[in-house]
N, C-alpha and C. Protein backbone atom coordinates (compact mmCIF):
# COMPACT_ATOMS: atom_id res chain seq x y z
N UNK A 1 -92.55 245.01 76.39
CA UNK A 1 -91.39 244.87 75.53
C UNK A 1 -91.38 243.48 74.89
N UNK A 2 -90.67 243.81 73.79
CA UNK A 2 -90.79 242.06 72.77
C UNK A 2 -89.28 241.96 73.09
N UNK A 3 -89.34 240.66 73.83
CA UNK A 3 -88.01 239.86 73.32
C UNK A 3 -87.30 239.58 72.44
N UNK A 4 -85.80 239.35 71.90
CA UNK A 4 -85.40 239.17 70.52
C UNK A 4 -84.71 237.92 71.21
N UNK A 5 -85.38 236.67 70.17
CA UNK A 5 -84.34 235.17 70.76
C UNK A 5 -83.74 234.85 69.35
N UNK A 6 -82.66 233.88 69.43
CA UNK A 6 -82.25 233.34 67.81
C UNK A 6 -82.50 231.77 67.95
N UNK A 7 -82.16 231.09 67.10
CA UNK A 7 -82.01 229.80 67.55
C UNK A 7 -80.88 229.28 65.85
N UNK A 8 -80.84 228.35 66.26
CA UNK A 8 -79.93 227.66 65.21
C UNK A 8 -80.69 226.70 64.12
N UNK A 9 -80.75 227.39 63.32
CA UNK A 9 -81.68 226.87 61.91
C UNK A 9 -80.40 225.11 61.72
N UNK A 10 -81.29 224.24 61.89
CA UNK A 10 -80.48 223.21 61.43
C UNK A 10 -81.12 222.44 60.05
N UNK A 11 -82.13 222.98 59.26
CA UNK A 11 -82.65 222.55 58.00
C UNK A 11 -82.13 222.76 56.88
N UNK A 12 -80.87 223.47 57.05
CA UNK A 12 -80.54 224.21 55.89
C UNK A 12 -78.86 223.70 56.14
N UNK A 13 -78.05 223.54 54.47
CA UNK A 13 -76.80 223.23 54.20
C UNK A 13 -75.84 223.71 55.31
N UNK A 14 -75.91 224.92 55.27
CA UNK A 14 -75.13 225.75 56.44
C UNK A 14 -76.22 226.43 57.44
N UNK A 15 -74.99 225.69 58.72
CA UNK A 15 -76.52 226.23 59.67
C UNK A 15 -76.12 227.41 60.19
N UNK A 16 -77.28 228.38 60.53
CA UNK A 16 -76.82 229.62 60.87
C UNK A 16 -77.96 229.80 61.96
N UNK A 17 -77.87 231.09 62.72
CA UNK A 17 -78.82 231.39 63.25
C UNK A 17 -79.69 232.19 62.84
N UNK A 18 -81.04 232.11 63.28
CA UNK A 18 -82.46 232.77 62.96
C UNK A 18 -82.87 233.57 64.41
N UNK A 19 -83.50 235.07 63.97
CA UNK A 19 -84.01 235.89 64.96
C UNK A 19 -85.69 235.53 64.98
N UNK A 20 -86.10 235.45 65.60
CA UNK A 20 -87.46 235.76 66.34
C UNK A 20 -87.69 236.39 67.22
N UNK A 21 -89.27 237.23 67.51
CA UNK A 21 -89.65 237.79 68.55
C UNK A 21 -90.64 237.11 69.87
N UNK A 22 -90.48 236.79 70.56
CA UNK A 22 -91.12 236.42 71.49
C UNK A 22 -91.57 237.56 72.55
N UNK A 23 -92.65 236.74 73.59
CA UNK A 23 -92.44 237.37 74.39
C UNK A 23 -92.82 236.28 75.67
N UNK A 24 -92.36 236.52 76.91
CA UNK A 24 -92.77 235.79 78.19
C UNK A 24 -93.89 236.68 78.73
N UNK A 25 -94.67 235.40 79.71
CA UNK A 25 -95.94 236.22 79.84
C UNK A 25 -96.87 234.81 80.70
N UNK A 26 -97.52 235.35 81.77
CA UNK A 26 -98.39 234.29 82.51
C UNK A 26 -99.63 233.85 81.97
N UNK A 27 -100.10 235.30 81.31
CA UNK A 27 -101.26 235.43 80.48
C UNK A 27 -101.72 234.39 79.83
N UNK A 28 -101.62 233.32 79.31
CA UNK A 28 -101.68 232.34 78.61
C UNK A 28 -101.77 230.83 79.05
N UNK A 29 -103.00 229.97 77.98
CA UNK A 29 -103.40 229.09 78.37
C UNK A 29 -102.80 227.83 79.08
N UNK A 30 -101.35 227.79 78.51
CA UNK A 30 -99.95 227.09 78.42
C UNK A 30 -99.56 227.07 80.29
N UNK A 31 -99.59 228.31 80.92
CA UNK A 31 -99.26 228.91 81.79
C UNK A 31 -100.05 228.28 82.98
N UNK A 32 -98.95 227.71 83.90
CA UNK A 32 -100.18 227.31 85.34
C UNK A 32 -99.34 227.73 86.55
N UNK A 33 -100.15 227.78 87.20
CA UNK A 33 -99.92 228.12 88.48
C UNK A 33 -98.78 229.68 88.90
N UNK A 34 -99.12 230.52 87.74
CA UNK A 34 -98.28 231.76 87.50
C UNK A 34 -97.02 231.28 87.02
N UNK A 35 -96.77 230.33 86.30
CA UNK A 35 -95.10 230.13 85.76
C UNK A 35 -95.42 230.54 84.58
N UNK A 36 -94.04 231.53 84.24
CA UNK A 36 -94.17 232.09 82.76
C UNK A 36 -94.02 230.98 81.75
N UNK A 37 -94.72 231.59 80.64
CA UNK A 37 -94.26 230.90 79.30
C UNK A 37 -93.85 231.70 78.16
N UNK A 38 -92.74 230.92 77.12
CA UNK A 38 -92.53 232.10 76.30
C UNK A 38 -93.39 231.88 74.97
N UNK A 39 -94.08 232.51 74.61
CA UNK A 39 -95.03 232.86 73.23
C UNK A 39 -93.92 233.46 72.07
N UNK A 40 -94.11 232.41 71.14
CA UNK A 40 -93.04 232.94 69.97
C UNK A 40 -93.81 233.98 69.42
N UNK A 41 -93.26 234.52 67.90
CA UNK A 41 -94.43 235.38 67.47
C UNK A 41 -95.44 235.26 66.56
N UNK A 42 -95.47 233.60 66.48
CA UNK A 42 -96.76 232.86 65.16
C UNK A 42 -97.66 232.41 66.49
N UNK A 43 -97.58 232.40 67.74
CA UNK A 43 -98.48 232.13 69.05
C UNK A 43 -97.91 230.85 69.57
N UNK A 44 -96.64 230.00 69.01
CA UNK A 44 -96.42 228.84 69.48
C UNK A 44 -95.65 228.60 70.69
N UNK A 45 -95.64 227.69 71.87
CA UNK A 45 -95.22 228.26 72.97
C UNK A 45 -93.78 227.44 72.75
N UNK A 46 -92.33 227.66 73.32
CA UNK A 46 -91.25 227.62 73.41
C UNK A 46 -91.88 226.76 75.07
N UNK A 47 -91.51 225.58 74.69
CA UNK A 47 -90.82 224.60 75.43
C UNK A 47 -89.38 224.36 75.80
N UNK A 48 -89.19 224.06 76.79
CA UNK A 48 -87.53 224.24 77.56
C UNK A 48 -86.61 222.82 76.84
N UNK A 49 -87.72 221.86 76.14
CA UNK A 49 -86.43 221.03 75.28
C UNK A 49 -86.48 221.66 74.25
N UNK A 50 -87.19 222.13 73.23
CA UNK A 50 -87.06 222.90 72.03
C UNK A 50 -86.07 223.71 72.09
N UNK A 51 -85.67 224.94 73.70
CA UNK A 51 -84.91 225.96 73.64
C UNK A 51 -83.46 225.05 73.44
N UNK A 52 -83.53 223.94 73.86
CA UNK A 52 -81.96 222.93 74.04
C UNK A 52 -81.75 222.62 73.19
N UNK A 53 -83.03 221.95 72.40
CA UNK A 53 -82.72 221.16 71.52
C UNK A 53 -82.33 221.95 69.71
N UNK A 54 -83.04 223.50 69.50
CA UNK A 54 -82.64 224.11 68.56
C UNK A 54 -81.59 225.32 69.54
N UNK A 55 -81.34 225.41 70.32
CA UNK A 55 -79.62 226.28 71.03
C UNK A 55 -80.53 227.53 70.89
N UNK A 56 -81.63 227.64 71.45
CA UNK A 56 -82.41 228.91 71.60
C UNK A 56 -81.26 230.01 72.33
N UNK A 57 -81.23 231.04 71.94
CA UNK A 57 -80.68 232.13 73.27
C UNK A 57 -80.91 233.37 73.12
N UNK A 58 -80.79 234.26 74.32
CA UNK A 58 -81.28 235.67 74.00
C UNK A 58 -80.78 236.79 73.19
N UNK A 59 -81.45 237.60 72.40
CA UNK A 59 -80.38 238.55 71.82
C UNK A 59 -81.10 239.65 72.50
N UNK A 60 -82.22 239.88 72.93
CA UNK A 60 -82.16 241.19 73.87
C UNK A 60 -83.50 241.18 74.54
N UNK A 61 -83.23 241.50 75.83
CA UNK A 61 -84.35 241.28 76.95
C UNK A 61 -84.38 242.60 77.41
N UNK A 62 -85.39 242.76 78.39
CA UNK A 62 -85.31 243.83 79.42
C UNK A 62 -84.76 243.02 80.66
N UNK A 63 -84.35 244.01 82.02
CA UNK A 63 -84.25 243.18 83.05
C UNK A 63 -85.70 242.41 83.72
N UNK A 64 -86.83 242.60 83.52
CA UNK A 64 -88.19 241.94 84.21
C UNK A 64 -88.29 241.04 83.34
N UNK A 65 -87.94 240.38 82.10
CA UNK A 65 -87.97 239.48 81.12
C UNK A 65 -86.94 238.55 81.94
N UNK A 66 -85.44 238.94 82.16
CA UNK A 66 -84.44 238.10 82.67
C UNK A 66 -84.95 237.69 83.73
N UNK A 67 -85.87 238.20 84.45
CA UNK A 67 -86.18 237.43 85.66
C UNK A 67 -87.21 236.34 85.80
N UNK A 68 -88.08 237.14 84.75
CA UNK A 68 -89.23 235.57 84.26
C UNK A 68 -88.85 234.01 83.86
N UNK A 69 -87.24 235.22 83.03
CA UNK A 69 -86.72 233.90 82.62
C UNK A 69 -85.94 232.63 83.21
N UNK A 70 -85.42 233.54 84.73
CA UNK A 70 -84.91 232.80 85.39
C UNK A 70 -85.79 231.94 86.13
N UNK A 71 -86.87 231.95 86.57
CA UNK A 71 -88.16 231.53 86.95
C UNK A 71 -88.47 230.21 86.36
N UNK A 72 -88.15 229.87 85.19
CA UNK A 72 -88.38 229.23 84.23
C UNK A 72 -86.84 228.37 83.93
N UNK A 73 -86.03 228.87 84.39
CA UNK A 73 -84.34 228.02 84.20
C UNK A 73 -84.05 228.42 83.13
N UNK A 74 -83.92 229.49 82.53
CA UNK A 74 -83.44 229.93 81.62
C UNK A 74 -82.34 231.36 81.81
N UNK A 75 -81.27 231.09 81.93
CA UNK A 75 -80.24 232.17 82.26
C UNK A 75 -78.69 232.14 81.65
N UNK A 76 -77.98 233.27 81.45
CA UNK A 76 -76.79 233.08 80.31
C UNK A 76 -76.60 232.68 79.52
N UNK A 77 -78.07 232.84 78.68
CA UNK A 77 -77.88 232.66 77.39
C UNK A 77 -78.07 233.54 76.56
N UNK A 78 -77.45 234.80 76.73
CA UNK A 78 -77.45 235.70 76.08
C UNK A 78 -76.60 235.55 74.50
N UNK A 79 -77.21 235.87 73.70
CA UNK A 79 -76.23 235.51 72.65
C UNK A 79 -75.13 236.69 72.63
N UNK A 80 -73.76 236.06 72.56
CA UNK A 80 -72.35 237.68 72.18
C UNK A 80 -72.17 237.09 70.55
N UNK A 81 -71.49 238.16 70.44
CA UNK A 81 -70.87 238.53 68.99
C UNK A 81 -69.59 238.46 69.05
């Protein structure tokens, strides 16, 4: 399953949020000692200040995604409406 994350476009007059697809995954070079990483969908990896620093959050996971993610310190950030 592909993840749906947004983050907060701050380049632009009015900032809004932007969707992307990611996905988490050990598979990858980024990845040590089995800690997930998240792979955006141009191959770039999502670092945990990037997720802070552009207000990364989830718009839809599965539950085995939420748990990778918690693995990683990433939890309640589900985006609501």
């Amino acid at each position: 399953m592909i993840m749906i994350l947004s983050y907060l476009d701050l380049g632009e007059e009015m900032s809004r949020r932007v969707r992307i697809r990611a996905k988490i995954t050990t598979q990858n070079a980024a990845s040590s000692s089995g800690q997930p990483v998240i792979v955006l969908e141009d191959g770039e990896i999502l670092d945990l200040t990037s997720w802070v620093n552009w207000r990364f959050r989830v718009v839809k996971a599965s539950r085995r995604e939420w748990v990778e993610l918690a693995r990683i310190g990433i939890s309640g950030t589900k985006e609501r409406f």
